[in-house]
C-alpha atoms as a PDB file:
ATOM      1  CA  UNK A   1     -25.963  -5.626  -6.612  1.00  0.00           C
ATOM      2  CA  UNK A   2     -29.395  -4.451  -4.647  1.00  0.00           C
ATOM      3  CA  UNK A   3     -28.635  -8.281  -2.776  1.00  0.00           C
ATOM      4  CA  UNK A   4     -25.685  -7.255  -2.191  1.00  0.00           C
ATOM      5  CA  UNK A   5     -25.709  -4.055  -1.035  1.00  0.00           C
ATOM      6  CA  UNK A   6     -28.681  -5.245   1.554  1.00  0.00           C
ATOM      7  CA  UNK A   7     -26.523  -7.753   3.094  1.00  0.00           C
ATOM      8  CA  UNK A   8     -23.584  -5.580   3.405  1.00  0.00           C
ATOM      9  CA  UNK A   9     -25.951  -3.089   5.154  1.00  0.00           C
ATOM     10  CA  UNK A  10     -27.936  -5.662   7.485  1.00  0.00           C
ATOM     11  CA  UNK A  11     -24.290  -7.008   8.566  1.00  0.00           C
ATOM     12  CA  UNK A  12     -22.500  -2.992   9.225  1.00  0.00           C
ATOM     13  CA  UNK A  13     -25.670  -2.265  11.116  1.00  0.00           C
ATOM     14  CA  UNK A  14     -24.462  -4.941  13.771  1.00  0.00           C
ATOM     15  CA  UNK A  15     -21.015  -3.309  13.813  1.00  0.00           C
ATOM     16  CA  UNK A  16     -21.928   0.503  14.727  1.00  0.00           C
ATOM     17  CA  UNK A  17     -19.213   1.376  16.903  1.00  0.00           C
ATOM     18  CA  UNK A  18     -15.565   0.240  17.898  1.00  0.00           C
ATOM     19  CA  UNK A  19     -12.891   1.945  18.964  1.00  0.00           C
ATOM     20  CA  UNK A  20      -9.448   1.794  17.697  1.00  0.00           C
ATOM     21  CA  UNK A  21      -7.950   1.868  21.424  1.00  0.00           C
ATOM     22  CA  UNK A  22      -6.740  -1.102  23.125  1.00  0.00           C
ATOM     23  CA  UNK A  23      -4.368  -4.158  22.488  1.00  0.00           C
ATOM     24  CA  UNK A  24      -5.239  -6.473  19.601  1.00  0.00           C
ATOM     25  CA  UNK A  25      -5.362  -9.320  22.310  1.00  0.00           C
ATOM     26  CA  UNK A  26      -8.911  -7.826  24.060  1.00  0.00           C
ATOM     27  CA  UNK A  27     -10.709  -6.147  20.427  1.00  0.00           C
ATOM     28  CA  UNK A  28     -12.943  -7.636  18.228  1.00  0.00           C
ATOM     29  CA  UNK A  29     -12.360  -9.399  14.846  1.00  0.00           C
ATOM     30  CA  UNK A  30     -14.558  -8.175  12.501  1.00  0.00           C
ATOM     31  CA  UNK A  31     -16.431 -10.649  10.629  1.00  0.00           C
ATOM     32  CA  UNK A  32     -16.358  -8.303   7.680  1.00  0.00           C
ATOM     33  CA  UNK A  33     -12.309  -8.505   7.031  1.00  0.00           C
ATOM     34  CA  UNK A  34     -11.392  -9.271   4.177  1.00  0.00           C
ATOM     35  CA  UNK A  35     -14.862  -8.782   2.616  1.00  0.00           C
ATOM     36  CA  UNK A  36     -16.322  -6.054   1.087  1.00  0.00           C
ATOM     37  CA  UNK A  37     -14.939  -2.950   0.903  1.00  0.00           C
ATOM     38  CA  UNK A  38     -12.398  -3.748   3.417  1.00  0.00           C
ATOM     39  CA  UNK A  39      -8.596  -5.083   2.704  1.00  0.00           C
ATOM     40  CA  UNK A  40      -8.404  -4.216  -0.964  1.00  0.00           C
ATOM     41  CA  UNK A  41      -6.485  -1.608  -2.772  1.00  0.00           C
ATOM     42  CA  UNK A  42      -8.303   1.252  -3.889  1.00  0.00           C
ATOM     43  CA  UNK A  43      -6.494   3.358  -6.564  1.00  0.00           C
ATOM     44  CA  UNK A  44      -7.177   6.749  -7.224  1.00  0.00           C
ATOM     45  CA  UNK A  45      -9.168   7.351 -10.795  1.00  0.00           C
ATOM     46  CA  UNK A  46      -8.511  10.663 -12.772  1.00  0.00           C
ATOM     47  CA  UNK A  47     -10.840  13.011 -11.549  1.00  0.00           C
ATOM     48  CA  UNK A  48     -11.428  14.499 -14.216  1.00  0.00           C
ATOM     49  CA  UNK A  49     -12.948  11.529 -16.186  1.00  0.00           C
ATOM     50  CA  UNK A  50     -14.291   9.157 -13.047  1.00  0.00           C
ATOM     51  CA  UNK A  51     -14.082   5.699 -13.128  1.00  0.00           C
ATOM     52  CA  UNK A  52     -12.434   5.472 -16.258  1.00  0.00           C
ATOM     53  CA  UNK A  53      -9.620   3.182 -14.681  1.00  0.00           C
ATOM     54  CA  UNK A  54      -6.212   5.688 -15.197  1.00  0.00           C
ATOM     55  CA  UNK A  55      -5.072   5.170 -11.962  1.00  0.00           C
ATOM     56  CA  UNK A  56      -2.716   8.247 -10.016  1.00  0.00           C
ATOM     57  CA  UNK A  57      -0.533   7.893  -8.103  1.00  0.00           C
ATOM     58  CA  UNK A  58      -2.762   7.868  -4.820  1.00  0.00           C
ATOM     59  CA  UNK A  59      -4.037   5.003  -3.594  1.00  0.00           C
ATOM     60  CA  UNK A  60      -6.112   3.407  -0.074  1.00  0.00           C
ATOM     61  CA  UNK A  61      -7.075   0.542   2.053  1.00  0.00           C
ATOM     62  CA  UNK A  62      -9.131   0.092   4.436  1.00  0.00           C
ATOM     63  CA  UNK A  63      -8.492  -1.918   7.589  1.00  0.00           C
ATOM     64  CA  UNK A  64     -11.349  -3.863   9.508  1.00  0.00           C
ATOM     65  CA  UNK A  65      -9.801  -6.600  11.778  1.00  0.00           C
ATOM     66  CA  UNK A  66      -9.154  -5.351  15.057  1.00  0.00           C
ATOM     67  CA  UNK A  67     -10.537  -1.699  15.354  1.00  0.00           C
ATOM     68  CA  UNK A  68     -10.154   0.206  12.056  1.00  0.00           C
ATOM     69  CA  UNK A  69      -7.766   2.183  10.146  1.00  0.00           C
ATOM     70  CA  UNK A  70      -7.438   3.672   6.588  1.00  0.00           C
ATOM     71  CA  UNK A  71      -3.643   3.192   4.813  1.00  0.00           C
ATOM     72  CA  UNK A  72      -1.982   4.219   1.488  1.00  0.00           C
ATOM     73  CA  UNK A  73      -0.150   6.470  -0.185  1.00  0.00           C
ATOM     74  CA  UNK A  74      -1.084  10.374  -0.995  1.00  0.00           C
ATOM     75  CA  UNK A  75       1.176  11.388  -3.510  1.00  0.00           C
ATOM     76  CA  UNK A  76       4.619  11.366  -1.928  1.00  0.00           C
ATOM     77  CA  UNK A  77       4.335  10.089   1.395  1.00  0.00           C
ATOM     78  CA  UNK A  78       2.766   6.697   3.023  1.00  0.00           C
ATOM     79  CA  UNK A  79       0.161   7.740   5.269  1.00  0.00           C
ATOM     80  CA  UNK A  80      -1.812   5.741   7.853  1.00  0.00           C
ATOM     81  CA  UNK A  81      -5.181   7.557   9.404  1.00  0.00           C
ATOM     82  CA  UNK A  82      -6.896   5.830  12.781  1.00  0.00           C
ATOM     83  CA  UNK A  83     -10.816   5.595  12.427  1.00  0.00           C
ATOM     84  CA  UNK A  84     -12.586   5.824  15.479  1.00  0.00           C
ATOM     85  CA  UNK A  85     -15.904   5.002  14.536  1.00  0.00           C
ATOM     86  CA  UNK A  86     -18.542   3.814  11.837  1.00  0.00           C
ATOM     87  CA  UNK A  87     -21.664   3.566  10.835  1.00  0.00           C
ATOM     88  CA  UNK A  88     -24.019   2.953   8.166  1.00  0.00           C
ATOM     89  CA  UNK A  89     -26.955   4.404   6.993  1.00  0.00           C
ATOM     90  CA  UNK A  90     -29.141   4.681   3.322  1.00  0.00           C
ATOM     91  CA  UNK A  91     -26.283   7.498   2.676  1.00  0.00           C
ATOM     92  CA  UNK A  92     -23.653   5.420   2.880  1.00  0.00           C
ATOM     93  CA  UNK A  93     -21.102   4.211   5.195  1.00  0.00           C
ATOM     94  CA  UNK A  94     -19.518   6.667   7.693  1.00  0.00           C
ATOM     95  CA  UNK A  95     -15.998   6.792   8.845  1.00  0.00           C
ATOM     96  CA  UNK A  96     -14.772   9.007  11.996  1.00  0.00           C
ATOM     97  CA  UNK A  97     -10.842   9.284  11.527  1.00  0.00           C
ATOM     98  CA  UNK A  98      -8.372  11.422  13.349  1.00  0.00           C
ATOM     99  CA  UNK A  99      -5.702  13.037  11.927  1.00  0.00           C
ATOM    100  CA  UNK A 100      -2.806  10.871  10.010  1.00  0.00           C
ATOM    101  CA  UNK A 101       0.131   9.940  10.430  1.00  0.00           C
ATOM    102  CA  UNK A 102       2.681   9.809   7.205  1.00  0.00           C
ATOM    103  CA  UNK A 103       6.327   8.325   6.538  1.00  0.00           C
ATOM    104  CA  UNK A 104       8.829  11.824   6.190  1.00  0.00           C
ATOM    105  CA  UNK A 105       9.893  11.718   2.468  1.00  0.00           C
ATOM    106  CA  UNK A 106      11.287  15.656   1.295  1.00  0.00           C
ATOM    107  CA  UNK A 107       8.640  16.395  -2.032  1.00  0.00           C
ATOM    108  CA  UNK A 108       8.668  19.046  -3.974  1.00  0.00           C
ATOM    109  CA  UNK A 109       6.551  21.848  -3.021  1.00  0.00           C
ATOM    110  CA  UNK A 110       3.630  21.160  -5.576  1.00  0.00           C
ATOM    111  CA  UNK A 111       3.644  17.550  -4.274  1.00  0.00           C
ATOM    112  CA  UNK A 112       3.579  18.468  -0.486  1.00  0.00           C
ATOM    113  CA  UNK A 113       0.215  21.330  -1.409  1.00  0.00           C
ATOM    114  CA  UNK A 114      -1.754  18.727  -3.233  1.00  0.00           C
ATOM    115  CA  UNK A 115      -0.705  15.866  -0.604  1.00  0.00           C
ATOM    116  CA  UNK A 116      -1.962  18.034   2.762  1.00  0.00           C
ATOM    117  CA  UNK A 117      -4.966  19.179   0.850  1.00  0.00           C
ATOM    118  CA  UNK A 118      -5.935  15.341   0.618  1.00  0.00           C
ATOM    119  CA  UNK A 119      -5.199  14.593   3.790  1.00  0.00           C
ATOM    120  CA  UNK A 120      -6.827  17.455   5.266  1.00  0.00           C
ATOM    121  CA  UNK A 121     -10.008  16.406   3.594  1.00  0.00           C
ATOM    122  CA  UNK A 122     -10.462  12.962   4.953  1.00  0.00           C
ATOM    123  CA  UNK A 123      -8.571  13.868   8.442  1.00  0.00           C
ATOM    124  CA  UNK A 124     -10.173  14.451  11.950  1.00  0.00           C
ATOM    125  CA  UNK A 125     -13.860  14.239  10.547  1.00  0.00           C
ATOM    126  CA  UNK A 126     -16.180  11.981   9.478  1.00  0.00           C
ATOM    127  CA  UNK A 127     -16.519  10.908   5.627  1.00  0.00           C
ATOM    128  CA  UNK A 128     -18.354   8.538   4.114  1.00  0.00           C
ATOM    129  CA  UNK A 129     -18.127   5.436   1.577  1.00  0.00           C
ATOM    130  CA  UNK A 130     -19.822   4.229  -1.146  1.00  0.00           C
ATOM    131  CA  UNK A 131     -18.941   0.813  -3.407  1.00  0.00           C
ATOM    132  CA  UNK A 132     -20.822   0.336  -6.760  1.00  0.00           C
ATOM    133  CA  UNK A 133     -19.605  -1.914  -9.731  1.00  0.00           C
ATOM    134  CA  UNK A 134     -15.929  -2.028  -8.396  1.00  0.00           C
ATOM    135  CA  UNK A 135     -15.591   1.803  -7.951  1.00  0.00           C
ATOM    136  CA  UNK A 136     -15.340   3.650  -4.565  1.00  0.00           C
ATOM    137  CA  UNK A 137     -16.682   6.648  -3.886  1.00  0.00           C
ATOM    138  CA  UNK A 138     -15.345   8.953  -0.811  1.00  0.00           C
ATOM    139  CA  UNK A 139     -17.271  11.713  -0.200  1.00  0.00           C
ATOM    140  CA  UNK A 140     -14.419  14.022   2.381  1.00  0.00           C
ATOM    141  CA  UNK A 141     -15.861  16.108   5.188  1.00  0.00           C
ATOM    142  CA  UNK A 142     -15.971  19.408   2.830  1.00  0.00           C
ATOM    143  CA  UNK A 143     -18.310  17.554   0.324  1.00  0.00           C
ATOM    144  CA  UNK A 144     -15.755  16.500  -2.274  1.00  0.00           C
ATOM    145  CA  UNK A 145     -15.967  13.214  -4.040  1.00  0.00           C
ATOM    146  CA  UNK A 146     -12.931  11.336  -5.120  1.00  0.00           C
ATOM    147  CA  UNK A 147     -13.187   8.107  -7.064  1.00  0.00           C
ATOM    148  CA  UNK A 148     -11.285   5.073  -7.040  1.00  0.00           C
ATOM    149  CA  UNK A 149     -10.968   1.529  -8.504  1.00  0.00           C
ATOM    150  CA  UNK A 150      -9.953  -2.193  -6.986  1.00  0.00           C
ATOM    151  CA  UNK A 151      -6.513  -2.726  -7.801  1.00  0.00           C
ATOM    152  CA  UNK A 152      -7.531  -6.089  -9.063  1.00  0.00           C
ATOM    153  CA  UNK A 153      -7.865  -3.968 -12.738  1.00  0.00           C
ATOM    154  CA  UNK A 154      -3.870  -2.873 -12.061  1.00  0.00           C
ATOM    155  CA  UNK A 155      -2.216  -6.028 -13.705  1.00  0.00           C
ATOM    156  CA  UNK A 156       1.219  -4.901 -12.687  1.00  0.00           C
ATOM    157  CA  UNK A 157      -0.002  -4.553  -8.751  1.00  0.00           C
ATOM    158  CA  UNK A 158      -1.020  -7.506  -8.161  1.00  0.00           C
ATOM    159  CA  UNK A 159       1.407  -9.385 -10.330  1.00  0.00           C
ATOM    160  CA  UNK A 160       3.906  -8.015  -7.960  1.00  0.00           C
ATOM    161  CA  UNK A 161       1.735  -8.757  -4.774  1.00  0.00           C
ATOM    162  CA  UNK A 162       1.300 -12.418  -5.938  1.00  0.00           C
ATOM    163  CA  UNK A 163       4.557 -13.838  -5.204  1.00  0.00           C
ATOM    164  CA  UNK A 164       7.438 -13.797  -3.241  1.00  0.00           C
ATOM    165  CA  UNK A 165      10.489 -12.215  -5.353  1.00  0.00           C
ATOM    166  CA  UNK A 166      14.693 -13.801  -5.032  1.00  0.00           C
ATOM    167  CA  UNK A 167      17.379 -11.976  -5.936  1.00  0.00           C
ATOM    168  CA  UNK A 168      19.234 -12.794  -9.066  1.00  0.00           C
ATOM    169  CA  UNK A 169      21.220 -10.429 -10.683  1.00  0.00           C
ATOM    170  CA  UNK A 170      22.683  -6.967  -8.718  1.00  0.00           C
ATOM    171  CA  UNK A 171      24.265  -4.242 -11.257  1.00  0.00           C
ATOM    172  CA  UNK A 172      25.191  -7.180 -13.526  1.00  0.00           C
ATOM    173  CA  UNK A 173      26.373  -9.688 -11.362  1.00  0.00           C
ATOM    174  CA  UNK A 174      24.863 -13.402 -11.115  1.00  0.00           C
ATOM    175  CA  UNK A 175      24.478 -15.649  -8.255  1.00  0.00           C
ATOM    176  CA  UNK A 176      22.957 -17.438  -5.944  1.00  0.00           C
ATOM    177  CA  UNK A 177      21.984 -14.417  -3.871  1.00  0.00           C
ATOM    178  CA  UNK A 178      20.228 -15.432  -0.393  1.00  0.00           C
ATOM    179  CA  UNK A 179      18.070 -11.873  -0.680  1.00  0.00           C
ATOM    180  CA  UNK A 180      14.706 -11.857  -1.292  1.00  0.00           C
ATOM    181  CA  UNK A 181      12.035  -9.521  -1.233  1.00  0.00           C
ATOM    182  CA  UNK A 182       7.761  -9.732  -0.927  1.00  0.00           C
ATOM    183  CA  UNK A 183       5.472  -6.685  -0.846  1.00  0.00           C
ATOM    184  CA  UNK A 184       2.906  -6.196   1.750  1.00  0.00           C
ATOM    185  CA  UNK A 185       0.414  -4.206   0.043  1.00  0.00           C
ATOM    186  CA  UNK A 186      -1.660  -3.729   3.467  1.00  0.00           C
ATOM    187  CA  UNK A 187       0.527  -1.822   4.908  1.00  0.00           C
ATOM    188  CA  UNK A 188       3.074  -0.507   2.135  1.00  0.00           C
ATOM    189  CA  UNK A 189       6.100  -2.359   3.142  1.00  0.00           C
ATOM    190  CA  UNK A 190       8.586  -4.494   0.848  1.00  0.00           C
ATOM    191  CA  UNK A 191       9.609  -7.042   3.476  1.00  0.00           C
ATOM    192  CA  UNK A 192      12.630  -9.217   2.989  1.00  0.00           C
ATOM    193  CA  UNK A 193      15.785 -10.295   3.769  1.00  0.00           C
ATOM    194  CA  UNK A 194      19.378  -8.814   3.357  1.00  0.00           C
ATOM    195  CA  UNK A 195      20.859 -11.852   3.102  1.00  0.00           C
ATOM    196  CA  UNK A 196      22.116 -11.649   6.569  1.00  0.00           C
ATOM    197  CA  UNK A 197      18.966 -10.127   8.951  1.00  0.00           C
ATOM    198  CA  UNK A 198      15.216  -9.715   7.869  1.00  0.00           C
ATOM    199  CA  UNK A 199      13.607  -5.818   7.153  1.00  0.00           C
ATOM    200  CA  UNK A 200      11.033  -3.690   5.844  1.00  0.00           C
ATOM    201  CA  UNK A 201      11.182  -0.273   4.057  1.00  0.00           C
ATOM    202  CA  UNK A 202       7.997   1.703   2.669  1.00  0.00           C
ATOM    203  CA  UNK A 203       6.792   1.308  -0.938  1.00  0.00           C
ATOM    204  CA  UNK A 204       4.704   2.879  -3.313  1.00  0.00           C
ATOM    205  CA  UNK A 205       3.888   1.869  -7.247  1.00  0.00           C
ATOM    206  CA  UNK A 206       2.355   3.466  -9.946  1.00  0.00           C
ATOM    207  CA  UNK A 207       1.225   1.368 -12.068  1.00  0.00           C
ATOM    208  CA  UNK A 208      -0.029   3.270 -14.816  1.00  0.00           C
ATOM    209  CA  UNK A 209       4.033   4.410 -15.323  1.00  0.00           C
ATOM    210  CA  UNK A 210       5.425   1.603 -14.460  1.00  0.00           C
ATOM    211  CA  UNK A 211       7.367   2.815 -11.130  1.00  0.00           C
ATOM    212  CA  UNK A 212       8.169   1.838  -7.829  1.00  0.00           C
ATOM    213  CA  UNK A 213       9.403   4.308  -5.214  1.00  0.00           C
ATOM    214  CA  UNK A 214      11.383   2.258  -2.698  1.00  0.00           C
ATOM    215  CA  UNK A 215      11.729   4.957   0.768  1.00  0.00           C
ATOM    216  CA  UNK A 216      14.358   4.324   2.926  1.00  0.00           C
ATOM    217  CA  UNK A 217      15.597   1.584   5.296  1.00  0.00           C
ATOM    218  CA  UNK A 218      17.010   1.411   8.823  1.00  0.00           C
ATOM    219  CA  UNK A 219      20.162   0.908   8.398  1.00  0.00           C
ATOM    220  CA  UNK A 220      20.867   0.985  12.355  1.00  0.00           C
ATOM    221  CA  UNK A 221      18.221  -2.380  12.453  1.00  0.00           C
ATOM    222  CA  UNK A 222      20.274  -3.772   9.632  1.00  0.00           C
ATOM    223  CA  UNK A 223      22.086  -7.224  11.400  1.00  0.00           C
ATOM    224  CA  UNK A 224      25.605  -7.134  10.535  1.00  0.00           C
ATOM    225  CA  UNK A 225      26.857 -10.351   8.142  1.00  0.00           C
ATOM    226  CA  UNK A 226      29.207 -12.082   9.522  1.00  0.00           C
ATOM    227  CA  UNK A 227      31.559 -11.623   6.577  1.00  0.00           C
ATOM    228  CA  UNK A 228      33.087  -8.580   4.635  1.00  0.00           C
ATOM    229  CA  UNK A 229      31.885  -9.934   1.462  1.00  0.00           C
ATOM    230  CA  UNK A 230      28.399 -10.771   2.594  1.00  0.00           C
ATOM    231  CA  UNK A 231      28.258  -7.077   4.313  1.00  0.00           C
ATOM    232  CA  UNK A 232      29.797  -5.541   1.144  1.00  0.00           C
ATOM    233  CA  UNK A 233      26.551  -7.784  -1.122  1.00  0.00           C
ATOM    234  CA  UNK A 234      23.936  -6.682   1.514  1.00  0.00           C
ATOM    235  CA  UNK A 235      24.860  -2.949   1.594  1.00  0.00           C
ATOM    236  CA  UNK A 236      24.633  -3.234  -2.082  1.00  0.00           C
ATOM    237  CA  UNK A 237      21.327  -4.323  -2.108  1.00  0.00           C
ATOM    238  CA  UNK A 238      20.111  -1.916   0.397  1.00  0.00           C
ATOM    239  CA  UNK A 239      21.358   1.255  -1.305  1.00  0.00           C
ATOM    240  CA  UNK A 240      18.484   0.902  -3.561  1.00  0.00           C
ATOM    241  CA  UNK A 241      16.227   1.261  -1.026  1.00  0.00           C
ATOM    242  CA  UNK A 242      17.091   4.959  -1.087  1.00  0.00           C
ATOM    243  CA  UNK A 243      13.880   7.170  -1.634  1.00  0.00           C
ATOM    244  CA  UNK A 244      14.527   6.794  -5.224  1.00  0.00           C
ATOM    245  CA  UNK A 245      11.941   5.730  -7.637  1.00  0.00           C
ATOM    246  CA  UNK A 246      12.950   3.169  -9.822  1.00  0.00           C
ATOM    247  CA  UNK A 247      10.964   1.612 -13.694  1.00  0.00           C
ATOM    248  CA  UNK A 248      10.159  -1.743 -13.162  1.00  0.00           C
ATOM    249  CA  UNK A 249       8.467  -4.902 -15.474  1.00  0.00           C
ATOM    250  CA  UNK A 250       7.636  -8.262 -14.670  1.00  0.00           C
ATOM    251  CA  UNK A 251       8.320 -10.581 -17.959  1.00  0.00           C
ATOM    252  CA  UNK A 252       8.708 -14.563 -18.159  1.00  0.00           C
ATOM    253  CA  UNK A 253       8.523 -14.804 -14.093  1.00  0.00           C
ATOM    254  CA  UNK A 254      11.425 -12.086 -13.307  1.00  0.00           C
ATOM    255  CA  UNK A 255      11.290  -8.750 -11.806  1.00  0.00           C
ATOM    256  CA  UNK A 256      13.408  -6.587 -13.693  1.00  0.00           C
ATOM    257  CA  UNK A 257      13.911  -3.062 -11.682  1.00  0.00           C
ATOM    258  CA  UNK A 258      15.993  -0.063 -13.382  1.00  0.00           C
ATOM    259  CA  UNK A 259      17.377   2.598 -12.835  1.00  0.00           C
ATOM    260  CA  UNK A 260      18.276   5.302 -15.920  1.00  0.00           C
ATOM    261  CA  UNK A 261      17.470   2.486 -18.577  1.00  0.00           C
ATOM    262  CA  UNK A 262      19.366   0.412 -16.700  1.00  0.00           C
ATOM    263  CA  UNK A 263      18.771  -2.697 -14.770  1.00  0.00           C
ATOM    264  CA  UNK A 264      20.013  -2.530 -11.688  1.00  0.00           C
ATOM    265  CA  UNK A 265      18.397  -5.975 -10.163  1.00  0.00           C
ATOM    266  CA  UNK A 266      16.747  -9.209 -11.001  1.00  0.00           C
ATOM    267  CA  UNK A 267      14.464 -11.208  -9.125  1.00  0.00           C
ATOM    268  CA  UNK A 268      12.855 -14.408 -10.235  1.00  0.00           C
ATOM    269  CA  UNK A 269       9.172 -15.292  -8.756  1.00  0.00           C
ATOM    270  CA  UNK A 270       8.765 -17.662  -5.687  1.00  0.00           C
ATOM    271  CA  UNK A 271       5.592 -19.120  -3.936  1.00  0.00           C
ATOM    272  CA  UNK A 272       4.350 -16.709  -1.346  1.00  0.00           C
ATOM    273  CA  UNK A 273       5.223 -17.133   1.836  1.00  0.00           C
ATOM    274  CA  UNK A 274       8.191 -20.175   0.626  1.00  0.00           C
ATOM    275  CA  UNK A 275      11.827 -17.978   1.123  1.00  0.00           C
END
């Protein structure tokens, strides 16, 4: 770990400052991506037992390939937050971010309070990183620790994350369905197809219940089949995609989402990347 932690600190110190302005064409990659800290899922331990891997719902990624950037999901709403600048020093590694952006999902009052509080914290300041044994440890800009774990110890997460997902089975019915679904887990998106167009809707999973919030798509951005029944199968599929949260297991290769105790669709695994 000492090894480690020297090399990750001999190789920051080269990277002090970037900016997040600018078009990906004229920035920097970062020889750091995907190493590290950076580009893996970060879930949120129980705070009042830290790093005893009972993941919230609240989880984080951070970005490092062209400028820098801090994703995830704060309790109700996906949130992205710019970082302007690091550095590293004995203390730790330093992140300056602005304030964030989020997705705009209604919560429930509770849920809204505790989600601005977090964001507040690690918003349009500077807070700082540290990784030990698989845990990471924010420390926000008012001097309040949070702890979280790789998602690597969430079976469920990166089962889903592994492979590409077709559709099989819609409120009962079987067939050879050409809709298909993978989830980006850098930036919170379930990409797919509707069987007629490809889109992209918002995500978020707790894997310690078993649940998968799927937010809303664009319907407007949503290609028109070019038959009724194909429109009628693809609007279907997409009223799922609702801001609802849904159970979910993954058993003998098949996603099995429901809804009330009741499955609502099937999806058996694919190869990433082969639909």
């Amino acid at each position: 770990m000492k090894k480690y932690a020297t090399s990750l600190f001999l190789c920051l110190t080269s990277l002090v400052t970037f900016a997040q302005e600018g078009s990906s064409d004229t920035q920097e990659r970062h020889p750091l991506a995907p190493d590290g800290i950076w580009n893996v899922r970060w879930v949120l331990q129980d705070s009042s037992t830290p790093g005893s891997l009972n993941p919230t719902d609240k989880h984080i990624m951070l970005h490092r390939e062209y400028g820098s950037s801090i994703t995830g999901y704060s309790g109700c709403n996906v949130f992205e937050l710019p970082v302007t600048r690091t550095t590293v020093d004995s203390k730790g590694i330093h992140m300056t971010t602005r304030f964030a952006t989020q997705s705009k999902r209604e919560c429930s009052t509770q849920d809204t309070y505790a989600e601005n509080k977090f964001l507040k914290r690690i918003s349009n300041g500077t807070i700082t990183f540290n990784e030990v044994d698989g845990n990471l440890y924010l420390l926000t800009k008012d001097k309040i620790q949070y702890v979280f774990a790789d998602e690597k110890l969430d079976k469920l997460a990166k089962d889903l994350r592994r492979y590409d997902w077709k559709l099989t089975q819609l409120d009962g019915e079987t067939g050879n369905f050409r809709q298909w679904i993978t989830f980006n887990f850098h930036n919170y998106l379930v990409e797919g197809n509707t069987g007629c167009s490809k889109f992209s809707a918002p995500f978020a999973v707790d894997a310690k219940n078993s649940t998968i919030t799927l937010f809303d798509v664009d319907h407007a951005a949503a290609k028109s089949c070019g038959s009724n029944k194909d429109n009628a199968t693809k609007d279907h599929f997409l009223k799922y995609f609702d801001n609802s949260t849904y159970q979910f297991s993954i058993a003998d290769q098949t996603l099995i989402i429901y809804q009330n105790d009741k499955i609502v669709m099937k999806f058996d695994l694919a190869k990433k990347n082969s639909l």
